[in-house]
Each structure stands twice: as structure tokens, then as C-alpha cells.
N, C-alpha and C. Protein backbone atom coordinates (compact mmCIF):
# COMPACT_ATOMS: atom_id res chain seq x y z
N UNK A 1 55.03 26.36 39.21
CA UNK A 1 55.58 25.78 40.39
C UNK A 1 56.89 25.02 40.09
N UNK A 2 56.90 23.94 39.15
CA UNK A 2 58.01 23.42 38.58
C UNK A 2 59.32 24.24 38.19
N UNK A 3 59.06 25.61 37.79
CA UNK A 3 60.17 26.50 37.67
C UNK A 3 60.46 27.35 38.53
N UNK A 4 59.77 27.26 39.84
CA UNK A 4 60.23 28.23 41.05
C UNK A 4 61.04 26.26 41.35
N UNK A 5 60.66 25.61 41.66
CA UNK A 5 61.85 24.42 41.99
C UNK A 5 62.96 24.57 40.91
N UNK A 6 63.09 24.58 39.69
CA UNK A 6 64.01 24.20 38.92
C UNK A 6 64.95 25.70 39.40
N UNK A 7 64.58 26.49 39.37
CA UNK A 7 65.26 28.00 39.62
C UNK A 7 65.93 28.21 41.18
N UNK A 8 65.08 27.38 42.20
CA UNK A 8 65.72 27.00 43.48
C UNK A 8 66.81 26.12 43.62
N UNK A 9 67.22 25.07 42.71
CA UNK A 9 68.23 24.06 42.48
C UNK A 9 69.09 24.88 41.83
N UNK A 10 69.05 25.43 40.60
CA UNK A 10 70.07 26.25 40.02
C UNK A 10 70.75 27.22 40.73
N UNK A 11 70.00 27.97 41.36
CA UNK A 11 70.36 28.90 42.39
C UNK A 11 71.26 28.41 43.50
N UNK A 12 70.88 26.93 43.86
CA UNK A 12 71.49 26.22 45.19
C UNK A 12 72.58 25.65 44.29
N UNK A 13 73.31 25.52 42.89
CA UNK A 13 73.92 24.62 43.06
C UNK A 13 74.92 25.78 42.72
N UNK A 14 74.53 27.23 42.09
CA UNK A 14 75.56 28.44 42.23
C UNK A 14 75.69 28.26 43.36
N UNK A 15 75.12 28.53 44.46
CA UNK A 15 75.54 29.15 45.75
C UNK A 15 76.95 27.92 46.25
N UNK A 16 76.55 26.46 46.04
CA UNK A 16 77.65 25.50 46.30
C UNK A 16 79.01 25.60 45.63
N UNK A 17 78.51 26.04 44.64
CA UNK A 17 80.24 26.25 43.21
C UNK A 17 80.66 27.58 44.21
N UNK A 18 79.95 28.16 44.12
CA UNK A 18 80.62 29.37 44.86
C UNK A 18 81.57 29.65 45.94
N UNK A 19 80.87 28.55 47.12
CA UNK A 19 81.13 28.63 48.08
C UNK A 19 82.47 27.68 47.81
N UNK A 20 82.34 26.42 47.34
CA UNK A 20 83.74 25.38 46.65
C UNK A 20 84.57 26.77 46.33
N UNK A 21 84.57 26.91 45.19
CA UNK A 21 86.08 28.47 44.95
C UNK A 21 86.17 29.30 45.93
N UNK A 22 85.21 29.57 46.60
CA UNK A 22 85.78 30.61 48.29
C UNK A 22 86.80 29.67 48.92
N UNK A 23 85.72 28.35 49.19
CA UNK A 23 86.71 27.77 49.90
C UNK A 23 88.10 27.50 49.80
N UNK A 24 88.35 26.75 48.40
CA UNK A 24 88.90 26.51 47.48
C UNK A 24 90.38 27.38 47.80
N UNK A 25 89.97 28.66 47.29
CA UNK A 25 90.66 29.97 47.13
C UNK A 25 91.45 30.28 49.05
N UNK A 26 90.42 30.24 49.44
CA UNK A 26 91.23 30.26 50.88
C UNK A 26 92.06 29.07 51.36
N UNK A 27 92.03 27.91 50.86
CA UNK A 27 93.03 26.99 51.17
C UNK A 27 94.08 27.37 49.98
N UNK A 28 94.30 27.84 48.60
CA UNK A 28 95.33 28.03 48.65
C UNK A 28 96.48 29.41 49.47
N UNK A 29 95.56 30.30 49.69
CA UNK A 29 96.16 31.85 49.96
C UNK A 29 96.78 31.29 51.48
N UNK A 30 96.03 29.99 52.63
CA UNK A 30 96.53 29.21 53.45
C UNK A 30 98.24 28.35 53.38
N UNK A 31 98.00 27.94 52.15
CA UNK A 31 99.48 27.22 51.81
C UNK A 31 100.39 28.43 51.76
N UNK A 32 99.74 29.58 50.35
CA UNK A 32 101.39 30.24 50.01
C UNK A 32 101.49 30.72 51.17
N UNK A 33 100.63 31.21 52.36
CA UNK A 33 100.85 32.29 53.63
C UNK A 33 102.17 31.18 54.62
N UNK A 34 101.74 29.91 54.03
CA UNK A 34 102.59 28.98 55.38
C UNK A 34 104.03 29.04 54.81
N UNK A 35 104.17 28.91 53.01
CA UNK A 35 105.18 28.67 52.54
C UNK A 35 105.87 30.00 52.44
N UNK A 36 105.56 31.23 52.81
CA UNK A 36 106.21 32.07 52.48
C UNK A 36 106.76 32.44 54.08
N UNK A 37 106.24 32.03 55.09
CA UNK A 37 106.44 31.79 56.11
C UNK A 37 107.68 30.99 57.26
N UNK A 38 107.43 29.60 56.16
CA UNK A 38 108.65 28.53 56.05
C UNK A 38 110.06 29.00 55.42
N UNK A 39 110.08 29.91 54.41
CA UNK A 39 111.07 30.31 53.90
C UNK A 39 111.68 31.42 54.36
N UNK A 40 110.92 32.31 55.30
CA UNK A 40 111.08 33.48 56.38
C UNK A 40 111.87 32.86 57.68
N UNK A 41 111.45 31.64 58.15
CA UNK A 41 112.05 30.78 59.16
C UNK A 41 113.25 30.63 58.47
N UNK A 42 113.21 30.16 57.89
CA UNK A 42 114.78 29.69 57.32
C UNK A 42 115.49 30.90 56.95
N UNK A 43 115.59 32.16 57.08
CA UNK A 43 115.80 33.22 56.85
C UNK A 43 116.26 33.36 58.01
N UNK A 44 115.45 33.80 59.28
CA UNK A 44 116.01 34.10 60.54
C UNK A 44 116.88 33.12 60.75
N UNK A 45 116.97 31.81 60.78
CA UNK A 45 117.67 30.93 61.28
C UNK A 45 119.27 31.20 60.50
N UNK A 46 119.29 31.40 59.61
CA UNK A 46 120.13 31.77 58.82
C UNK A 46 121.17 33.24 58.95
N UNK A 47 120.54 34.06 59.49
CA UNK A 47 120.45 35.42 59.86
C UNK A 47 121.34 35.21 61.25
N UNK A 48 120.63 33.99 62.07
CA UNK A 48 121.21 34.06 63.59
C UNK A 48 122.51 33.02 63.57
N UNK A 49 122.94 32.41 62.58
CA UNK A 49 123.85 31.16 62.57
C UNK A 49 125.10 32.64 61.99
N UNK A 50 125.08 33.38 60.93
CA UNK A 50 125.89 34.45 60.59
C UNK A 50 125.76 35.45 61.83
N UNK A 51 124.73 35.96 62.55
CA UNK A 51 125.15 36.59 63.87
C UNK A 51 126.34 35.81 64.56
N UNK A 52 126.41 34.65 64.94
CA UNK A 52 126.98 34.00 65.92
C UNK A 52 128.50 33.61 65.50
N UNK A 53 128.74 33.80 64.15
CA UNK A 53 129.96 33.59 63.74
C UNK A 53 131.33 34.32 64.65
N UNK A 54 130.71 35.56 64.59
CA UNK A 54 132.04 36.49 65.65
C UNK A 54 132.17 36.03 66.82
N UNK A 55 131.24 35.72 67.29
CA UNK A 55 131.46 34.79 68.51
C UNK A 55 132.13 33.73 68.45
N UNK A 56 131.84 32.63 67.55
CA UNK A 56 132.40 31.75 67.85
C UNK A 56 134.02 31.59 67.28
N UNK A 57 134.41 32.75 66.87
CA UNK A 57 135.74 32.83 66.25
C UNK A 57 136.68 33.96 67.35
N UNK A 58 135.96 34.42 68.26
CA UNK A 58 135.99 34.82 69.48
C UNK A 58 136.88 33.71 70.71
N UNK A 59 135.64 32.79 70.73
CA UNK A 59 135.89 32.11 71.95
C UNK A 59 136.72 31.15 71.03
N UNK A 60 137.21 30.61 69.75
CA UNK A 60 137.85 29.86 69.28
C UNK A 60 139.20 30.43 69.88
N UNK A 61 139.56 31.76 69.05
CA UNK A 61 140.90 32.61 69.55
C UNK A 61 141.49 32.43 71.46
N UNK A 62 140.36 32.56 72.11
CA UNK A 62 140.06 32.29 73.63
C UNK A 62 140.77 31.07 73.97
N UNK A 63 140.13 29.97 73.61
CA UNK A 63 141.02 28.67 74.03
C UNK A 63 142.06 28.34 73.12
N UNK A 64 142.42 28.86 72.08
CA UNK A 64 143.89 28.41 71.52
C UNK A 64 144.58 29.11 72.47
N UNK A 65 144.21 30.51 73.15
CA UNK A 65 145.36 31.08 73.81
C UNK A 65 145.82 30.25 74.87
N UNK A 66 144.61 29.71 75.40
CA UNK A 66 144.72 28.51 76.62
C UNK A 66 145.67 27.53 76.50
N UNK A 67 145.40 26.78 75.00
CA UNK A 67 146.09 25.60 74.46
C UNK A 67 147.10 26.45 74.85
N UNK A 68 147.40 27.34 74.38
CA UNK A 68 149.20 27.74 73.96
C UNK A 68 150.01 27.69 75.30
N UNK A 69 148.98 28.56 76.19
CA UNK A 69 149.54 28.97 77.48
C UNK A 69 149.82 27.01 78.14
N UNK A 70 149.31 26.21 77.82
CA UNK A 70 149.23 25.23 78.45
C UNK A 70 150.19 24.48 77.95
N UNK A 71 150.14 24.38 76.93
CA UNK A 71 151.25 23.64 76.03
C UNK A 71 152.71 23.92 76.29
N UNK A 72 152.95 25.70 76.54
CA UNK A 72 154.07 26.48 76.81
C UNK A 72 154.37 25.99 78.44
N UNK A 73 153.54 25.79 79.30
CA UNK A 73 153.81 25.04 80.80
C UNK A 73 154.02 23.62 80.53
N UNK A 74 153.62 22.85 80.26
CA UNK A 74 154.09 21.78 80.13
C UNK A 74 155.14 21.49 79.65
N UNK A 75 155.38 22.02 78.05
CA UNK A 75 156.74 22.13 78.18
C UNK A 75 157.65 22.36 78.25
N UNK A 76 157.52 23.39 79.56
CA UNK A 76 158.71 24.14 79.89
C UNK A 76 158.91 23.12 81.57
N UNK A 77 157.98 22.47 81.84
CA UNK A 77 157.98 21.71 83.17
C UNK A 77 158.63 20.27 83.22
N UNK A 78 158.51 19.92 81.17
CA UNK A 78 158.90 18.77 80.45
C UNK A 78 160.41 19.08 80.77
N UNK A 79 160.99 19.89 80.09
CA UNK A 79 162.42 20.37 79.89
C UNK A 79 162.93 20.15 81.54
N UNK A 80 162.39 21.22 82.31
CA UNK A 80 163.18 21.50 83.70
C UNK A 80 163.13 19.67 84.19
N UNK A 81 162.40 18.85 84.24
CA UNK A 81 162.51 17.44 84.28
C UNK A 81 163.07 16.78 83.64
N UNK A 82 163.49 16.99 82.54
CA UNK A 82 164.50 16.02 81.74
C UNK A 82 166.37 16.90 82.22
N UNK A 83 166.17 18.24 82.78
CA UNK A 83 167.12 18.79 82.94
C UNK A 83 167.90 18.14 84.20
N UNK A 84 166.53 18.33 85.09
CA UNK A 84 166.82 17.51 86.61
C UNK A 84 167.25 16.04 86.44
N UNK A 85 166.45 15.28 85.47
CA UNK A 85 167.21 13.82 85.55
C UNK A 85 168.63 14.15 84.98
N UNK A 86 168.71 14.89 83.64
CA UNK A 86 170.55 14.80 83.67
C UNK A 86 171.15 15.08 84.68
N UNK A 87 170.94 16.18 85.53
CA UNK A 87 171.89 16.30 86.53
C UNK A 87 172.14 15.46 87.61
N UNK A 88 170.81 14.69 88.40
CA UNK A 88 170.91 13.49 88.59
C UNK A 88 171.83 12.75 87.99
N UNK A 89 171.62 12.51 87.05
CA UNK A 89 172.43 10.82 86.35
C UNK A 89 173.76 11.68 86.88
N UNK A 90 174.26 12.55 86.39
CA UNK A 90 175.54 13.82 86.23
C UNK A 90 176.43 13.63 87.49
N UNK A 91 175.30 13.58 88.47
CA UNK A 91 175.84 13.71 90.26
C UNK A 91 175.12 12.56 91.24
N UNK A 92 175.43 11.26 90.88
CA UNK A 92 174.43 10.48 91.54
C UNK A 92 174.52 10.52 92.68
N UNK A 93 175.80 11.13 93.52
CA UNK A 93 176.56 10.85 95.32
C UNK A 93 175.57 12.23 95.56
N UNK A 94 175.23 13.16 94.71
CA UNK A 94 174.82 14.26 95.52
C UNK A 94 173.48 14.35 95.89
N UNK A 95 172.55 13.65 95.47
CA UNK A 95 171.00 13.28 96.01
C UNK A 95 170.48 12.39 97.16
């Protein structure tokens, strides 16, 4: 009787070690699955920041043309106003 108990404990304390390294074993295959995962994220993210480059060197080209076009009105609106005050000062009886 004493060795059907002693053989039931031995047996129960395999079945616990066992089940510890299953467990064990599935919390690490849990980490590398997250970390290989985490480094896949950072991959796409990476992937979509180099997609977006043509674009944004796109719409960069886009508003310098703006700047230019704007810059080129102003001061061409600058000039015709400094032109008009000389002629002013030039002809003060004629205004």
C-alpha cells in the first residue's frame, strides 16, 4: 500500500514538472511570437514613412511654386508702387 502512495506522488510530481516546462515553454514561444512581431511593426511603419517620401517632395515642389508665384506678385506690385510714388513726387501739380 505504502508504494502504490509513494509511486502516486512520484507520478504526481512528474506530471507537475511536466506540465511547469509545457507551460514554461509556451510562455517563451509567447514572447519571441510578440518580439518578432514588434520588429515586423517597426518594419511596416518604416516601409510606409519611405512610401510617403514622393509625396511629400511632391507637395514640397507644389508650394515653392506658390511661394515663387507669390513672391514674383508682390514684387512686381512692390516695384509698380515705388514706381507710382516716383512719378508722384516727379509731377506733384498732376494728381
Amino acid at each position: 500500500m505504502e508504494m502504490n502512495i509513494a509511486l502516486l506522488v512520484i507520478v504526481g510530481i512528474v506530471i507537475a514538472i511536466a506540465v511547469l516546462f509545457i507551460s514554461l515553454y509556451n510562455g517563451l514561444v509567447t514572447y519571441k511570437n510578440r518580439y518578432q512581431n514588434a520588429y515586423a511593426q517597426i518594419d511596416v511603419q518604416l516601409k510606409r514613412r519611405y512610401d510617403l517620401i514622393p509625396n511629400l517632395v511632391e507637395t514640397t515642389k507644389g508650394y515653392l511654386k506658390h511661394e515663387r508665384e507669390t513672391l514674383e506678385a508682390v514684387i512686381a506690385a512692390r516695384n509698380s508702387a515705388y514706381a507710382a510714388s516716383k512719378a508722384v513726387a516727379a509731377n506733384p501739380g498732376d494728381a
